[in-house]
PDB file of N, CA and C in Angstrom:
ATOM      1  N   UNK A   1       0.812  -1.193   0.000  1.00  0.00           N
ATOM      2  CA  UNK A   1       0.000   0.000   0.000  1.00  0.00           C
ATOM      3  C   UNK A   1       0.853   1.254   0.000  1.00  0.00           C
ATOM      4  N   UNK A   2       2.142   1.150   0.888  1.00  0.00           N
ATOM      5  CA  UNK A   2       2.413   2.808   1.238  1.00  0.00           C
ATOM      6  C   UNK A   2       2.510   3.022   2.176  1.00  0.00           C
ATOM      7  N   UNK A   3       2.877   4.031   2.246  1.00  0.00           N
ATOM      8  CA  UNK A   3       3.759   4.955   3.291  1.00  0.00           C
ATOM      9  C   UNK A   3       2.168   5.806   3.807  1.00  0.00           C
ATOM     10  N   UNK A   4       1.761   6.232   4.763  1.00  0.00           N
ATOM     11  CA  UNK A   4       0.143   6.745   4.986  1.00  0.00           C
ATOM     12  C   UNK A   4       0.619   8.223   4.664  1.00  0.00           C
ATOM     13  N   UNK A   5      -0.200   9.270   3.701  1.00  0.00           N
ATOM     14  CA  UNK A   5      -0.191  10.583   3.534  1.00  0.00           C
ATOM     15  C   UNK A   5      -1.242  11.216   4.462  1.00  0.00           C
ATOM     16  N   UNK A   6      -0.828  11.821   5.858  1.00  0.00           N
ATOM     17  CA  UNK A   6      -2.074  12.750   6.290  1.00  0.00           C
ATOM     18  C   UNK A   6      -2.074  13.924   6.184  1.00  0.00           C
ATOM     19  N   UNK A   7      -3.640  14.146   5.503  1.00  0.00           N
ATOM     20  CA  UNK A   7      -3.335  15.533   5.077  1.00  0.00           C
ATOM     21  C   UNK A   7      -4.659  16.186   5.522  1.00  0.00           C
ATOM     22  N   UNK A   8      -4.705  17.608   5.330  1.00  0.00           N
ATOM     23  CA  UNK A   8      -6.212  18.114   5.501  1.00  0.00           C
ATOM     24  C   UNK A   8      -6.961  18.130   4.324  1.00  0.00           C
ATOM     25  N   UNK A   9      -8.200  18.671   4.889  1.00  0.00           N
ATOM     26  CA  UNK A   9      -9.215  18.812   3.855  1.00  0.00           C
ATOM     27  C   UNK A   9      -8.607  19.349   2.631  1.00  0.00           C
ATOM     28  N   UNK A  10      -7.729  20.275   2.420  1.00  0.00           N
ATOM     29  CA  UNK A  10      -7.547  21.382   1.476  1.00  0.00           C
ATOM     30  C   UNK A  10      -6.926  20.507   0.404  1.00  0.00           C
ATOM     31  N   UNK A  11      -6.384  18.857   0.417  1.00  0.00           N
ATOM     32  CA  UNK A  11      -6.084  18.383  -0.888  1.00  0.00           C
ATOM     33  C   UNK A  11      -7.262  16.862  -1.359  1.00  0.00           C
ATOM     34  N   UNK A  12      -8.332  17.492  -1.093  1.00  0.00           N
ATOM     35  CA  UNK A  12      -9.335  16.350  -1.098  1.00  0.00           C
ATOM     36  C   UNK A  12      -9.199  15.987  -2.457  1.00  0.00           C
ATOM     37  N   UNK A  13      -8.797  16.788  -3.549  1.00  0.00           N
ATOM     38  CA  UNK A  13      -9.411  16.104  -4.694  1.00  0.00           C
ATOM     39  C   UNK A  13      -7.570  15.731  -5.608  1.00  0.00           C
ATOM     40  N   UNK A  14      -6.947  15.392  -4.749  1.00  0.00           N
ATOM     41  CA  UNK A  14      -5.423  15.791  -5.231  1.00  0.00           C
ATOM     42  C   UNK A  14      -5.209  13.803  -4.863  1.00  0.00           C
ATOM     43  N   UNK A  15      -4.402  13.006  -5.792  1.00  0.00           N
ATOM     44  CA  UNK A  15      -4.267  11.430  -4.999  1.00  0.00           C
ATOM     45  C   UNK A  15      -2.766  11.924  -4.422  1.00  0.00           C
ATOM     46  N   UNK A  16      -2.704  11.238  -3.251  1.00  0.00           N
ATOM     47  CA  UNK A  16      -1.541  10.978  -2.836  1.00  0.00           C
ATOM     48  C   UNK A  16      -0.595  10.023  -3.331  1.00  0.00           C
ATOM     49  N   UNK A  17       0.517  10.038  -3.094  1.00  0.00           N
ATOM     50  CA  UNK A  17       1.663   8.864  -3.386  1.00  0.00           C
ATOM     51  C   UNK A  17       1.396   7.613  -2.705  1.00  0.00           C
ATOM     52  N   UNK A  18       1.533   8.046  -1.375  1.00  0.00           N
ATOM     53  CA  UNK A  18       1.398   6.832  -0.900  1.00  0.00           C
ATOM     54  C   UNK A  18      -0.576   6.046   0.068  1.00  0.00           C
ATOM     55  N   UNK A  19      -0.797   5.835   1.006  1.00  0.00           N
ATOM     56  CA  UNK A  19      -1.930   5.716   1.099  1.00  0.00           C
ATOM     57  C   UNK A  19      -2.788   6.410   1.814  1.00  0.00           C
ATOM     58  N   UNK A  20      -3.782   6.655   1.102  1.00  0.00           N
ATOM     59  CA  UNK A  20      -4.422   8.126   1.030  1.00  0.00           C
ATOM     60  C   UNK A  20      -5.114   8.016   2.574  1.00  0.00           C
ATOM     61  N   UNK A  21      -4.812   9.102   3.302  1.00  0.00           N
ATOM     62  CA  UNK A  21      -5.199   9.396   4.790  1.00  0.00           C
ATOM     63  C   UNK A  21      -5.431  11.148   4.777  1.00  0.00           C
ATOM     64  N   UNK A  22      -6.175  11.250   3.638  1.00  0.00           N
ATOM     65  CA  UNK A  22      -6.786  12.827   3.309  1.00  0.00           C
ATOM     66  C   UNK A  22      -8.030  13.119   4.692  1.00  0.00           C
ATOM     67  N   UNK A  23      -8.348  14.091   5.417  1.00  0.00           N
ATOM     68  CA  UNK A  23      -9.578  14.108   5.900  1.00  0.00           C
ATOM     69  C   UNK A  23     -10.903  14.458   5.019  1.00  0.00           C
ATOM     70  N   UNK A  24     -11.968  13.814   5.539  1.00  0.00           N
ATOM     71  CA  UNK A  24     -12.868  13.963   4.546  1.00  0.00           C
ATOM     72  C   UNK A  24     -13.483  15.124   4.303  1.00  0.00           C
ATOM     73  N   UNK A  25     -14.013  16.084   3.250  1.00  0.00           N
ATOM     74  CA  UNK A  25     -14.446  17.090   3.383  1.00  0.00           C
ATOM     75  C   UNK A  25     -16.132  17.215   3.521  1.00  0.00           C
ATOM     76  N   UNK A  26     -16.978  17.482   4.061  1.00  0.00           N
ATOM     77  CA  UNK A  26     -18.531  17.955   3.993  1.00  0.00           C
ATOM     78  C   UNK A  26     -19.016  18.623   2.677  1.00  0.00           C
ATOM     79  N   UNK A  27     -19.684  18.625   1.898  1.00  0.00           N
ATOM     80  CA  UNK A  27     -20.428  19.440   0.957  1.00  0.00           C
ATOM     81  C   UNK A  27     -21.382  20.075   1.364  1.00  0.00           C
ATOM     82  N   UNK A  28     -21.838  20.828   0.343  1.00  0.00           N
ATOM     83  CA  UNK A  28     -23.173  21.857   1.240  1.00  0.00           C
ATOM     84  C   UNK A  28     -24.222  20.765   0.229  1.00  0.00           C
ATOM     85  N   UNK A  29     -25.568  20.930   1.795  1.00  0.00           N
ATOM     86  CA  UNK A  29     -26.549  19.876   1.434  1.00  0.00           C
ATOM     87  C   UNK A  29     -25.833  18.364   2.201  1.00  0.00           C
ATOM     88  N   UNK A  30     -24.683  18.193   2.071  1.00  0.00           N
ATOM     89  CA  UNK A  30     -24.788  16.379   2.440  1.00  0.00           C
ATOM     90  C   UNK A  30     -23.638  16.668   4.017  1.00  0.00           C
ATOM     91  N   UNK A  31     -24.040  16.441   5.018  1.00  0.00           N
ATOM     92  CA  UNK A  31     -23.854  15.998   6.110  1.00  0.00           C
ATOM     93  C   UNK A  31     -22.734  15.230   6.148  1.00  0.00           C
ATOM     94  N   UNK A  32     -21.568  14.901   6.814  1.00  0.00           N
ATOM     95  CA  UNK A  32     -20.446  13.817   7.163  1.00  0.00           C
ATOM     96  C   UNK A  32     -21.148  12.821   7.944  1.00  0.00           C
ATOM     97  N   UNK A  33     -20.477  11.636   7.544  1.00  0.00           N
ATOM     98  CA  UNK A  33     -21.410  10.755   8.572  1.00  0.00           C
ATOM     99  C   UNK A  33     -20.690  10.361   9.451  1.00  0.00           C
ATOM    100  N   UNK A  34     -21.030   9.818  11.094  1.00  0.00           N
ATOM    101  CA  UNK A  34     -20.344   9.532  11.819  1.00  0.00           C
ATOM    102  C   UNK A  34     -19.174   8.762  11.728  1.00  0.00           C
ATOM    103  N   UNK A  35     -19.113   7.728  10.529  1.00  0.00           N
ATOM    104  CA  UNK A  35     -17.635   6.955  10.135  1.00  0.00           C
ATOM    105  C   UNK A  35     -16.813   8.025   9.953  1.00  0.00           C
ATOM    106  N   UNK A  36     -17.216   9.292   9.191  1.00  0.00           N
ATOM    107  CA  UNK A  36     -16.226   9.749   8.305  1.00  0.00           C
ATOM    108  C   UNK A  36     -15.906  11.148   9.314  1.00  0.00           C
ATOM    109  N   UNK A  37     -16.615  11.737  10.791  1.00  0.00           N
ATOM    110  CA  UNK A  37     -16.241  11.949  11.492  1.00  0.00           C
ATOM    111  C   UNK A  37     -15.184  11.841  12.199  1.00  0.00           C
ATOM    112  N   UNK A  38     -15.388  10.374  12.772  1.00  0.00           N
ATOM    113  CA  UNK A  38     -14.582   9.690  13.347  1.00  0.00           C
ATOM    114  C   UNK A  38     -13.294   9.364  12.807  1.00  0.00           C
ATOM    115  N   UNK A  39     -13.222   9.446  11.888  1.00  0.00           N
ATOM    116  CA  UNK A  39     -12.128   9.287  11.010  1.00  0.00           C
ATOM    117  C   UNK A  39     -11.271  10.183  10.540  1.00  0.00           C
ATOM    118  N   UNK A  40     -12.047  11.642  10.362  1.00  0.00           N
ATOM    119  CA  UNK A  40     -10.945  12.837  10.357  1.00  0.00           C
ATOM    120  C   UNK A  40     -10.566  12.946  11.824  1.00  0.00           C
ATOM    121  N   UNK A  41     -11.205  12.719  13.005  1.00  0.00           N
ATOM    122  CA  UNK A  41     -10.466  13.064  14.380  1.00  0.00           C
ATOM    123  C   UNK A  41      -9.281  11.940  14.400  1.00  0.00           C
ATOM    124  N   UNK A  42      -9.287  11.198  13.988  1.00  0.00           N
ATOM    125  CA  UNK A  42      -8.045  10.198  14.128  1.00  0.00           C
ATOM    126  C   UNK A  42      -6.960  10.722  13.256  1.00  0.00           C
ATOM    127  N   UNK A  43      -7.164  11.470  12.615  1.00  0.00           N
ATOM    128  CA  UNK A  43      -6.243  11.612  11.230  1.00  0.00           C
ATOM    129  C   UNK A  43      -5.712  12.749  11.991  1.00  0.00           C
ATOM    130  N   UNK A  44      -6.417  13.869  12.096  1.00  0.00           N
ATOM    131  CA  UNK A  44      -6.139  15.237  13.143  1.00  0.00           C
ATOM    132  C   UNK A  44      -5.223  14.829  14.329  1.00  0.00           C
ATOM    133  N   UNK A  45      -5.985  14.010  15.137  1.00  0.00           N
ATOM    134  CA  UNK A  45      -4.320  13.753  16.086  1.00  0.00           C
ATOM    135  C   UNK A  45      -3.557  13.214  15.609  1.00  0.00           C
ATOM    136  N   UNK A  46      -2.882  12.255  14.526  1.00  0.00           N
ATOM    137  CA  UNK A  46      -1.667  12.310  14.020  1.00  0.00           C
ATOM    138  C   UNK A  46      -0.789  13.568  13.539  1.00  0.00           C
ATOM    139  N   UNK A  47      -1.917  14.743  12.743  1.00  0.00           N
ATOM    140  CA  UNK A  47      -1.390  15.563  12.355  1.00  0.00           C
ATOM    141  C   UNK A  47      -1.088  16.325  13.136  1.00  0.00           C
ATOM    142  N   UNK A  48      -1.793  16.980  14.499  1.00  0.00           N
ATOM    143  CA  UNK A  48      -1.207  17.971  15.457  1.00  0.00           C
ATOM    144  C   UNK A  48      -0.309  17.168  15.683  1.00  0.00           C
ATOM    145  N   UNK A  49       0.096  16.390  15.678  1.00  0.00           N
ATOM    146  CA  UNK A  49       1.903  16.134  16.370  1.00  0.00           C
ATOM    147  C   UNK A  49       2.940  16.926  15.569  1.00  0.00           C
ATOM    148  N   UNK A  50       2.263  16.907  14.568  1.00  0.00           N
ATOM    149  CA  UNK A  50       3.748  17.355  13.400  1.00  0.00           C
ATOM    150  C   UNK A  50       3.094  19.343  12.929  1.00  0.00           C
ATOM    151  N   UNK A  51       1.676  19.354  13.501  1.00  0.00           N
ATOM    152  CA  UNK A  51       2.002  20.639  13.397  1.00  0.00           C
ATOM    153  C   UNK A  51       2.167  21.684  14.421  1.00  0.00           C
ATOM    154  N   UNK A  52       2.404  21.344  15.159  1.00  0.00           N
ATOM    155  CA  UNK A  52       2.662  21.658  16.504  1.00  0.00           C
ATOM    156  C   UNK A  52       3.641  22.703  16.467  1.00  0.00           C
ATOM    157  N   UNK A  53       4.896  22.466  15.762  1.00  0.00           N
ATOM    158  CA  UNK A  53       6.114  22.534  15.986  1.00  0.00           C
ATOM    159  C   UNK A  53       6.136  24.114  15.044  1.00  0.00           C
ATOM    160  N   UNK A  54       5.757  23.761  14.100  1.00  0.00           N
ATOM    161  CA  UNK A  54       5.631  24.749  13.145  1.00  0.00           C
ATOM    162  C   UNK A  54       4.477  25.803  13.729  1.00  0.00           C
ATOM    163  N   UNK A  55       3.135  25.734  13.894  1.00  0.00           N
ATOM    164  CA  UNK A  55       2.208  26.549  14.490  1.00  0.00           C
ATOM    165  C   UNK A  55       3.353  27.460  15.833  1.00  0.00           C
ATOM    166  N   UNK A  56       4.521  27.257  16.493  1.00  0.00           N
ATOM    167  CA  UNK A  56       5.034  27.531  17.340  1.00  0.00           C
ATOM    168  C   UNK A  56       6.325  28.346  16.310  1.00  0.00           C
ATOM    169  N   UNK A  57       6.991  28.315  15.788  1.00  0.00           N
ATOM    170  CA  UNK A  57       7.700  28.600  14.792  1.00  0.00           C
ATOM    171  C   UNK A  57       7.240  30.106  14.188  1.00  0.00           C
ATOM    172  N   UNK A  58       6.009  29.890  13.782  1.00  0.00           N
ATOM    173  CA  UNK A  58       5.487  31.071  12.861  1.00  0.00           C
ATOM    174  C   UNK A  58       4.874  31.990  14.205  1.00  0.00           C
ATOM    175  N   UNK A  59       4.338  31.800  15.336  1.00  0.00           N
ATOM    176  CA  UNK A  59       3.696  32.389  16.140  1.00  0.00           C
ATOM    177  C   UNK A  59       5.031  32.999  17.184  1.00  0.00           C
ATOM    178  N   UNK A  60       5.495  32.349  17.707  1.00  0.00           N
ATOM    179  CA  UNK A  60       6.262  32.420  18.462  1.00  0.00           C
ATOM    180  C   UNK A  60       7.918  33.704  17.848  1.00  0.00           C
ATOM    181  N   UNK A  61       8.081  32.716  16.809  1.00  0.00           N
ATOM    182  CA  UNK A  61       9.517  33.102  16.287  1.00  0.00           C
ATOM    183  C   UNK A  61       9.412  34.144  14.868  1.00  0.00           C
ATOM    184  N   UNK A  62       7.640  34.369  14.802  1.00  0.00           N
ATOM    185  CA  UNK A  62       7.325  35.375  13.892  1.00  0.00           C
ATOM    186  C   UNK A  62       8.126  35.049  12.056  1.00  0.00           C
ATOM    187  N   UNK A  63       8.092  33.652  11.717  1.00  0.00           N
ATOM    188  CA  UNK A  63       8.533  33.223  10.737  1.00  0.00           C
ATOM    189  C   UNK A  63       7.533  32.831   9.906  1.00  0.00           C
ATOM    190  N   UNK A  64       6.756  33.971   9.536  1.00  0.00           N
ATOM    191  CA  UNK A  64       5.659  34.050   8.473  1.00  0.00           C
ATOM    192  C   UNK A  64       5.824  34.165   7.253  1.00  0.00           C
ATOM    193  N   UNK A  65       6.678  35.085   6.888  1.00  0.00           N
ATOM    194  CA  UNK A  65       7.422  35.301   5.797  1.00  0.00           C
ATOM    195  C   UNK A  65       8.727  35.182   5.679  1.00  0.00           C
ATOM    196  N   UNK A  66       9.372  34.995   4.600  1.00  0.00           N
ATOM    197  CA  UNK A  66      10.539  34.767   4.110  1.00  0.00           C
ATOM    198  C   UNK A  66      10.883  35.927   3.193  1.00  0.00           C
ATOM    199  N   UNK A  67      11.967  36.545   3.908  1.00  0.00           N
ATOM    200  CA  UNK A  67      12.371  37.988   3.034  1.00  0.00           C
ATOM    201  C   UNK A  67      13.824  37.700   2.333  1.00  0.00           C
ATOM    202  N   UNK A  68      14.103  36.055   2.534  1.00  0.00           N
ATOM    203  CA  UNK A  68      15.367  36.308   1.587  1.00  0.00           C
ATOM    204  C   UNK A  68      15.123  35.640   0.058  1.00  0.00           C
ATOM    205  N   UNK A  69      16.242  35.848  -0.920  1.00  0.00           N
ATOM    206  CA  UNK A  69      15.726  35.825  -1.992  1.00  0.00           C
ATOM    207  C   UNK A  69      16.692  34.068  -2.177  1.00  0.00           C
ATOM    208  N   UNK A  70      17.416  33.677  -1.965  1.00  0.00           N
ATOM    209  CA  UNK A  70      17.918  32.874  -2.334  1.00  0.00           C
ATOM    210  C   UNK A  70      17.686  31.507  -1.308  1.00  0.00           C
ATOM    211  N   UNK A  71      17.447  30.191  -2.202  1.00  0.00           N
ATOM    212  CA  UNK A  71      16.782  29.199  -1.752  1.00  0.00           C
ATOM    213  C   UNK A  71      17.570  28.307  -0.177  1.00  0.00           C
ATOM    214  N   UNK A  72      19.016  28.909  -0.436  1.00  0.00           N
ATOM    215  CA  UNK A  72      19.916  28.242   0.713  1.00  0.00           C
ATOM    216  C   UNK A  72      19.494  29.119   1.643  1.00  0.00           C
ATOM    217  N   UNK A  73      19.326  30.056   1.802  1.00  0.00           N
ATOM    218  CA  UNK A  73      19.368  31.501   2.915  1.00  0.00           C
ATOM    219  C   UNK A  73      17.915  30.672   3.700  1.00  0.00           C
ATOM    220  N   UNK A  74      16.942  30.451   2.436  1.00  0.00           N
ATOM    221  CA  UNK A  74      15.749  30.266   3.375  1.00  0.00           C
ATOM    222  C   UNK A  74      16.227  28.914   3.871  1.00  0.00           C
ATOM    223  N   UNK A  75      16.659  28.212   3.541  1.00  0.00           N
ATOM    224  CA  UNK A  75      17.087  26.994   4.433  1.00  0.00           C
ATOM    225  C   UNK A  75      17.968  26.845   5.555  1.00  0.00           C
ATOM    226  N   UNK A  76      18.921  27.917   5.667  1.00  0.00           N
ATOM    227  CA  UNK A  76      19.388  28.433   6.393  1.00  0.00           C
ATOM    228  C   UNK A  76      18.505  28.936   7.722  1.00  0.00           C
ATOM    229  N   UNK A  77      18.096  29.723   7.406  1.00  0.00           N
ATOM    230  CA  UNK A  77      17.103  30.525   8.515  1.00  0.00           C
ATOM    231  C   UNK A  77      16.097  29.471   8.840  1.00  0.00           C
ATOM    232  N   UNK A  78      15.230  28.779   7.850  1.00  0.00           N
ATOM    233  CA  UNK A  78      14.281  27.589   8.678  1.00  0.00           C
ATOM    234  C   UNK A  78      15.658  26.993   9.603  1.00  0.00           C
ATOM    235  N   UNK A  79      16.211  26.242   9.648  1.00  0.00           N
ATOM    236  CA  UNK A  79      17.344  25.871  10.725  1.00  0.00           C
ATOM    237  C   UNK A  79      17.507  26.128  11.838  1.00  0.00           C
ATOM    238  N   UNK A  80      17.948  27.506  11.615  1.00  0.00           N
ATOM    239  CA  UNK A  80      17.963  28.160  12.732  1.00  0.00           C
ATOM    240  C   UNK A  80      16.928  28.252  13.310  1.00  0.00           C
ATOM    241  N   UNK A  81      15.920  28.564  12.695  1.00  0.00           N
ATOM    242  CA  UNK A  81      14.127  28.803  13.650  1.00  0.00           C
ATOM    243  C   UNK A  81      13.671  27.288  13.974  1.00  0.00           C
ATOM    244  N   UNK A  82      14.352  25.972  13.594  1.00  0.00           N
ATOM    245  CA  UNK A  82      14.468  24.612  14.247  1.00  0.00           C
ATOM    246  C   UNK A  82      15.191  24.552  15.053  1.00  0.00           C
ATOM    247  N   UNK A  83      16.033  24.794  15.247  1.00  0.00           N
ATOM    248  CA  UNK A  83      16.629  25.340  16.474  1.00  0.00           C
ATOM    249  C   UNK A  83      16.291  26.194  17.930  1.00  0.00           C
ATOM    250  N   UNK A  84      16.254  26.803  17.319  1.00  0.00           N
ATOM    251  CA  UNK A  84      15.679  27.750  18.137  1.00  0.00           C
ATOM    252  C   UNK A  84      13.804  27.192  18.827  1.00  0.00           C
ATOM    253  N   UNK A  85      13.372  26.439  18.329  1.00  0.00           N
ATOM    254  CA  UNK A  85      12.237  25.377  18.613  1.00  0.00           C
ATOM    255  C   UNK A  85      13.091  24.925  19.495  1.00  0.00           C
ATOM    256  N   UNK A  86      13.948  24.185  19.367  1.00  0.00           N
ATOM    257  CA  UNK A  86      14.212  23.169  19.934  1.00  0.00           C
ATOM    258  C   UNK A  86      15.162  23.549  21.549  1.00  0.00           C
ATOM    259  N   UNK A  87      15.158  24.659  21.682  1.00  0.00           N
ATOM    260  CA  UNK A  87      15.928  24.966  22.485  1.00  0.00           C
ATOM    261  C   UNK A  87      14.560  25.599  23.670  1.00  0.00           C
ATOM    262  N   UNK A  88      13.847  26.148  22.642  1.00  0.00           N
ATOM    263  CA  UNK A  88      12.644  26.610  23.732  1.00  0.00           C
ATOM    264  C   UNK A  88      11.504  25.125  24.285  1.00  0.00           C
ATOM    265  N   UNK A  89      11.474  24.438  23.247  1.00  0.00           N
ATOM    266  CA  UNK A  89      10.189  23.234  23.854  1.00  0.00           C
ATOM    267  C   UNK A  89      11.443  22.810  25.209  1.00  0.00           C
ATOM    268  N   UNK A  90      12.923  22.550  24.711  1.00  0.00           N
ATOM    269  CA  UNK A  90      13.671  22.490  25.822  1.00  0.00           C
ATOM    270  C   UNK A  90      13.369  22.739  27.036  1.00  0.00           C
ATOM    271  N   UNK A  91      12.906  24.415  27.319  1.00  0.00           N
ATOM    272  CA  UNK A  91      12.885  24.803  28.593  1.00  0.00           C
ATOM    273  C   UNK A  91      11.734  25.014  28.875  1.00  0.00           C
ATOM    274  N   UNK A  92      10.425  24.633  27.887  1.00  0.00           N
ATOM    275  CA  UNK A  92       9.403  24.290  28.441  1.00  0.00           C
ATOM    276  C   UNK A  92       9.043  22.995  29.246  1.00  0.00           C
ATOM    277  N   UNK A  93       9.914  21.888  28.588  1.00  0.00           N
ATOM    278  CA  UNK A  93      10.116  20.472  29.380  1.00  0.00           C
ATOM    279  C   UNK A  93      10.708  21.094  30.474  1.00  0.00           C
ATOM    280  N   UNK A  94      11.688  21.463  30.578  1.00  0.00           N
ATOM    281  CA  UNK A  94      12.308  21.949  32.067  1.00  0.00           C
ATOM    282  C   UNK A  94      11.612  22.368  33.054  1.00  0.00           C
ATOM    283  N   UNK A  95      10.287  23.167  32.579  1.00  0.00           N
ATOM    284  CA  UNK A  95       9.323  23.864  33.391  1.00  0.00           C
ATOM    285  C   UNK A  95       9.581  25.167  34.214  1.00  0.00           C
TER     286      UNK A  95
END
């Protein structure tokens, strides 16, 4: 099957590579049904794990935009703002 892709609503109509773990989207007029409920909340806590980090990144470390022009610089600076994550969840574990 694959490697599981979780993703949100926003690539419902897009296939994944590997096996599709899209959340389901609602239409207007047709209702989600409790399977398919239940099934984006499972998908959602896999995904807050991994967006966690980033939602903290852009809020925290104000890395909304990217003002440099060259593709290493921005890789550069994401780094550092992984870092710099990693030094603060640090001293939030510390308490």
């Amino acid at each position: 099957m694959g490697i599981p892709v979780y993703r949100d609503k926003g690539y419902f109509g897009v296939r994944p590579k590997g096996y599709d773990a899209t959340m389901t989207r609602a239409f207007r007029g047709f209702k989600l049904s409790i399977r398919s409920i239940l099934r984006n909340k499972r998908i959602s806590r896999k995904r807050a794990l991994v967006e966690y980090p980033f939602a903290i990144i852009k809020r925290v470390f104000h890395f909304l935009h990217t003002l440099v022009t060259l593709s290493r610089r921005v890789r550069v600076k994401f780094l550092f703002s992984c870092f710099a994550y990693n030094l603060f969840a640090l001293n939030v574990l510390r308490g």
